[in-house]
C-alpha atoms as a PDB file:
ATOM      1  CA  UNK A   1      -4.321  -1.654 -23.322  1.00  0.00           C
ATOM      2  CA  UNK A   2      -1.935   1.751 -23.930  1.00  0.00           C
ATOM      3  CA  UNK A   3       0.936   0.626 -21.887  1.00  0.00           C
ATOM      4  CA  UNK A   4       2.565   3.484 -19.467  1.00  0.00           C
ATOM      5  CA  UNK A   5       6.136   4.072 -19.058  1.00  0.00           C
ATOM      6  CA  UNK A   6       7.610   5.854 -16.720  1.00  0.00           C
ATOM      7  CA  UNK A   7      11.824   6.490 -17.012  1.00  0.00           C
ATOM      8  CA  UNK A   8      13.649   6.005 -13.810  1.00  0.00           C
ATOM      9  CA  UNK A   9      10.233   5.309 -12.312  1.00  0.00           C
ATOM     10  CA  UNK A  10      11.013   6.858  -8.419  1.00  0.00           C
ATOM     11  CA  UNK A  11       7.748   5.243  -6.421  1.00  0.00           C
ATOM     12  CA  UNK A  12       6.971   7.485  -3.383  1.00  0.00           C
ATOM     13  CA  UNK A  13       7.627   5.099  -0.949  1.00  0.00           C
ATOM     14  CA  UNK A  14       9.369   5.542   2.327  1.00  0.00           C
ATOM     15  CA  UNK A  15      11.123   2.790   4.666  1.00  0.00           C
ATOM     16  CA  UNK A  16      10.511   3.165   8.694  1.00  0.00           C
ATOM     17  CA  UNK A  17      13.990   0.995  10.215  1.00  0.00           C
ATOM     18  CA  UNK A  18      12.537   1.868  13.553  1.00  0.00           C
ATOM     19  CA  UNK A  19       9.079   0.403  12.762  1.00  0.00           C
ATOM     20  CA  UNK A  20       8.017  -3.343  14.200  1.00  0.00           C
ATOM     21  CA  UNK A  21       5.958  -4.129  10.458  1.00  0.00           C
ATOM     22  CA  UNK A  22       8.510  -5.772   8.795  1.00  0.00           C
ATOM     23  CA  UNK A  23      10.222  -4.154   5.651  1.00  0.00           C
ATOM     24  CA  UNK A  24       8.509  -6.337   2.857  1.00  0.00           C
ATOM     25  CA  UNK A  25       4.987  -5.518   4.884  1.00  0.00           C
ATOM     26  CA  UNK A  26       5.612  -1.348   5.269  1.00  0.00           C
ATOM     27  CA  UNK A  27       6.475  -1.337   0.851  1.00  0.00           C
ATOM     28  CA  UNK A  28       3.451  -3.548  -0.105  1.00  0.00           C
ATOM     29  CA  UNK A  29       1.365  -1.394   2.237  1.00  0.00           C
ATOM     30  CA  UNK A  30       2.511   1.861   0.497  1.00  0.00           C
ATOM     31  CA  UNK A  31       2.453   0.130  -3.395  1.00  0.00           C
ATOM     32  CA  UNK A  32      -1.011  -1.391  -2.712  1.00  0.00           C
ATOM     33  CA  UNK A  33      -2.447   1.965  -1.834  1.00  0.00           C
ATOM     34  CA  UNK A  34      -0.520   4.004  -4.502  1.00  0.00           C
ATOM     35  CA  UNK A  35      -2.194   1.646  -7.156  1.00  0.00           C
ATOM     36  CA  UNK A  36      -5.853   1.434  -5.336  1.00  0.00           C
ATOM     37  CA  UNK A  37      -5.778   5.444  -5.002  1.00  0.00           C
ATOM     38  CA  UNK A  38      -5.508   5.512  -8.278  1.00  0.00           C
ATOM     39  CA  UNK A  39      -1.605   7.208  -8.270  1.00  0.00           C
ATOM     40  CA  UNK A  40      -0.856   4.184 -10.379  1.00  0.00           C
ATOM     41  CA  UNK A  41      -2.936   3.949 -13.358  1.00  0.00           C
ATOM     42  CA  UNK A  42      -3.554   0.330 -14.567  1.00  0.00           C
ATOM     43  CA  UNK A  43      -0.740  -0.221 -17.260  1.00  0.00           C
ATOM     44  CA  UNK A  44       1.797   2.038 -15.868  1.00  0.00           C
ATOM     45  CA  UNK A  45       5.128   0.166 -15.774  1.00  0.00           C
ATOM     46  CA  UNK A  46       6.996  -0.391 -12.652  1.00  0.00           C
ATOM     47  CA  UNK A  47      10.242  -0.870 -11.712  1.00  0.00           C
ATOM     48  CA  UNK A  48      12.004  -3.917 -11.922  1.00  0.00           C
ATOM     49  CA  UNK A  49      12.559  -6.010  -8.663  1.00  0.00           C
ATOM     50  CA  UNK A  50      16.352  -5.177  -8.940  1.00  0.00           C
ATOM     51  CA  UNK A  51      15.650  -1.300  -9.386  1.00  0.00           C
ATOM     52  CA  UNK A  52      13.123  -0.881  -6.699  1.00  0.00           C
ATOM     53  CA  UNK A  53      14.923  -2.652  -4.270  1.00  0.00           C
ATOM     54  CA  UNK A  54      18.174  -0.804  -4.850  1.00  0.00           C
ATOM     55  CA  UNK A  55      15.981   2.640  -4.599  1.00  0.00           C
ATOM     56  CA  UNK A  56      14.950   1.457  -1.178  1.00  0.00           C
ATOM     57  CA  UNK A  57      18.298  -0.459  -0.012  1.00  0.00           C
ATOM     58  CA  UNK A  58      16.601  -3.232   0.447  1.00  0.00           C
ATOM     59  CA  UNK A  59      17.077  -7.415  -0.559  1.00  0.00           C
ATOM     60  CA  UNK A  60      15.716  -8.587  -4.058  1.00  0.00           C
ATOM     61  CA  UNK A  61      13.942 -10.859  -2.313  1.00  0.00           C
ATOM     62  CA  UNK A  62      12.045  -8.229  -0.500  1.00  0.00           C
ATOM     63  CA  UNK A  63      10.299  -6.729  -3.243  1.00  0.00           C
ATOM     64  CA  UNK A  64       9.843 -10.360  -4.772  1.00  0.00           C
ATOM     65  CA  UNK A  65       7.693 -11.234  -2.486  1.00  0.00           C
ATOM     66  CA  UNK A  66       6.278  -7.506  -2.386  1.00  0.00           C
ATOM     67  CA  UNK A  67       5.148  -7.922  -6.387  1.00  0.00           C
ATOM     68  CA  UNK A  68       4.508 -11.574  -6.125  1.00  0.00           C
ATOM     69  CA  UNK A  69       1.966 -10.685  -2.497  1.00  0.00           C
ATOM     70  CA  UNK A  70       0.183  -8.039  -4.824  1.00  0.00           C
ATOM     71  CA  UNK A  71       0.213 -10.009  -8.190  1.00  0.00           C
ATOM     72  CA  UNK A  72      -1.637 -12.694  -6.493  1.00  0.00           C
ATOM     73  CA  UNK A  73      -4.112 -10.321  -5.187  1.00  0.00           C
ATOM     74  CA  UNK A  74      -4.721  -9.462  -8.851  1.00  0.00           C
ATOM     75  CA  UNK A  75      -3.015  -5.663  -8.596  1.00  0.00           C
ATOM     76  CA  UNK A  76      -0.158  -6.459 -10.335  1.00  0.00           C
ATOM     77  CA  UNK A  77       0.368  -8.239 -13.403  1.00  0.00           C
ATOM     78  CA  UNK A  78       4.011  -9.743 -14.680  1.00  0.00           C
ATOM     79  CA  UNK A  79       5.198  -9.743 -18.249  1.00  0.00           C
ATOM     80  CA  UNK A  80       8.053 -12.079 -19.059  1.00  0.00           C
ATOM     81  CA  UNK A  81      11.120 -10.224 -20.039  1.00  0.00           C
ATOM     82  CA  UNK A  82       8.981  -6.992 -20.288  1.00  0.00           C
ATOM     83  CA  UNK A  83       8.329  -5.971 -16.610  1.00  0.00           C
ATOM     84  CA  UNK A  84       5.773  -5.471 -14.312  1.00  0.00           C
ATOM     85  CA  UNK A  85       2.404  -3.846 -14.888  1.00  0.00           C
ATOM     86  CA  UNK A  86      -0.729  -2.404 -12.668  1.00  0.00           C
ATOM     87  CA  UNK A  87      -3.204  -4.079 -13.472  1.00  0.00           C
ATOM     88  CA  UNK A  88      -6.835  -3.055 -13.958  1.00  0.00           C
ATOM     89  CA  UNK A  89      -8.685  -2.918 -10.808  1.00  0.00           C
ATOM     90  CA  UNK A  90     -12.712  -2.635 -11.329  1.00  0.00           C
ATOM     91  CA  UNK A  91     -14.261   0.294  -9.522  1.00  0.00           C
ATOM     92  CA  UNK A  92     -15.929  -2.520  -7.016  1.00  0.00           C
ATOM     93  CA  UNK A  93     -13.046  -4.348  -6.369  1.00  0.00           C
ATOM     94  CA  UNK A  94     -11.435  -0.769  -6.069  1.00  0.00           C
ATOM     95  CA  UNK A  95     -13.719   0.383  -3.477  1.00  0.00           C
ATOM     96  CA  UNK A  96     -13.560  -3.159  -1.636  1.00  0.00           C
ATOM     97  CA  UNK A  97      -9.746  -2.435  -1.015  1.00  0.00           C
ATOM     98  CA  UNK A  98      -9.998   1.189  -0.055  1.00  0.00           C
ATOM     99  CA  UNK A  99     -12.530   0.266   3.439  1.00  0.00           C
ATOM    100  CA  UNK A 100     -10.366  -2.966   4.080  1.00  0.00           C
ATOM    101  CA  UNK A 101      -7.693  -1.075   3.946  1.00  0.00           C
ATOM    102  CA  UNK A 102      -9.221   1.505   6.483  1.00  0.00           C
ATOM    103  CA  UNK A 103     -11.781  -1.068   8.324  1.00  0.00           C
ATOM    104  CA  UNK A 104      -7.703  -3.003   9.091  1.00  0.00           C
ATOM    105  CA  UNK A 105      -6.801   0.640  10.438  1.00  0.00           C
ATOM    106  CA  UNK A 106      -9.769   0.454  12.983  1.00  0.00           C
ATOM    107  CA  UNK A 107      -9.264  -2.423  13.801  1.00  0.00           C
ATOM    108  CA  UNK A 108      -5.882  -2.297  14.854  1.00  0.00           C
ATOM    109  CA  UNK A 109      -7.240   1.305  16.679  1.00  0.00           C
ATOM    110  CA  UNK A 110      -9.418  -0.608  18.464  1.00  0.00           C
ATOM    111  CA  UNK A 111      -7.423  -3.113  19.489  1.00  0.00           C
ATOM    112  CA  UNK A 112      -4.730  -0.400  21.007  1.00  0.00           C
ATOM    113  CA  UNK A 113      -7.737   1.287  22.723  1.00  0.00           C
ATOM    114  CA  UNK A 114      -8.580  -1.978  24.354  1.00  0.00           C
ATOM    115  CA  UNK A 115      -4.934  -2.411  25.482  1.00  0.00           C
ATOM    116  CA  UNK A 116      -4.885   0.784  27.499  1.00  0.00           C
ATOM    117  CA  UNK A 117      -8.205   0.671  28.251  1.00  0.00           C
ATOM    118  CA  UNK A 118      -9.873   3.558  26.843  1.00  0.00           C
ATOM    119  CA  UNK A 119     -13.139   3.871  26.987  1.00  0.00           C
ATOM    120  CA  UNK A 120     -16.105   4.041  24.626  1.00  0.00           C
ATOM    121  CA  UNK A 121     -16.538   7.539  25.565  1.00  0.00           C
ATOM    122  CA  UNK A 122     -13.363   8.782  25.452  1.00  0.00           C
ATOM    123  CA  UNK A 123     -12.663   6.584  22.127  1.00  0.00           C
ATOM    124  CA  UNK A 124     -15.390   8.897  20.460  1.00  0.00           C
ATOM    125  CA  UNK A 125     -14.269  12.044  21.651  1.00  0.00           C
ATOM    126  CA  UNK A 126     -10.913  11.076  20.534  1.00  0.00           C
ATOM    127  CA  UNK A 127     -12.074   9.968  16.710  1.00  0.00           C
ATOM    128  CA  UNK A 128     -14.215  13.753  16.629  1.00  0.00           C
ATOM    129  CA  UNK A 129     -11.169  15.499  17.647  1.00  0.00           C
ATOM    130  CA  UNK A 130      -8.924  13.888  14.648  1.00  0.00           C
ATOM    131  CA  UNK A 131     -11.966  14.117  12.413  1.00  0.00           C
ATOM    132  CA  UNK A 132     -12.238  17.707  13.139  1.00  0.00           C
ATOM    133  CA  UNK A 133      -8.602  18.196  12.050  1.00  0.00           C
ATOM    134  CA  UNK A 134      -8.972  16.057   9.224  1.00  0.00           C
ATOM    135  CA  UNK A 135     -11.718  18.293   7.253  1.00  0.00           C
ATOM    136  CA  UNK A 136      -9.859  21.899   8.384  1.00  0.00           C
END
C-alpha cells in the first residue's frame, strides 16, 4: 500500500470549550468523519499524538485515547516508530459508519424533541424546513 505523507499535516478540526461533549469525544467525532468521508485516504499519515495535540492545545493523553478509540474500531492503524496510518475502510463498512453516524444524530434529535415536547407534526414540518435549506 503507497503510503501518504502529508508535511506539517494541519487536520481540520476545531475544539468547542463551551461545548458539554467532552474534548477527547468532539476530536474523535471530527477525525472519524474526516477519514469515513473519504478526506482521509487510507494510508495517509497522521500526525503524531504529540503534534496533534499541541495543534489543538490539548493533553497527550487526549488524542491517545482519540487514536487508540478509532484504531480499535479498525480506522486507524499504528506503526511502531513510523506513525499512524488510515486504514482501509471497505465501501460496506464505509457506508455502515456514515448512517450510524447520522441514525446517532436522530437520535439524539429525537430525544431533544421529546424533552420539549414537540410534536410529531411539528417534528416533520421542522425536518422539511431544514431539508429544504439543505438542497438550495
Amino acid at each position: 500500500m503507497m503510503e501518504k505523507v502529508i508535511d506539517e499535516m494541519r487536520l481540520p478540526i476545531g475544539i468547542n470549550e463551551q461545548s458539554a461533549e467532552p474534548l477527547y469525544f468532539q476530536i474523535e467525532v471530527q477525525l472519524r468523519a474526516l477519514i469515513i468521508s473519504g478526506t482521509l485516504q487510507a494510508g495517509t499519515l497522521l500526525p503524531s499524538i504529540r503534534e496533534l495535540a499541541s495543534q489543538l492545545k490539548c493533553s497527550v493523553i487526549t488524542i491517545k485515547r482519540v487514536y487508540s478509540d478509532l484504531e480499535t474500531e479498525g480506522l486507524l492503524r499504528t506503526k511502531q516508530g513510523t506513525g499512524t496510518y488510515v486504514s482501509h475502510v471497505e465501501e460496506q463498512s464505509r457506508e455502515e459508519h456514515r448512517h450510524g453516524v447520522v441514525i446517532e444524530a436522530i437520535d439524539h434529535l429525537l430525544e431533544a424533541a421529546k424533552r420539549v415536547q414537540c410534536s410529531r407534526q411539528e417534528l416533520e414540518q421542522l425536518i422539511q424546513e431544514k431539508l429544504k435549506e439543505y438542497d438550495d
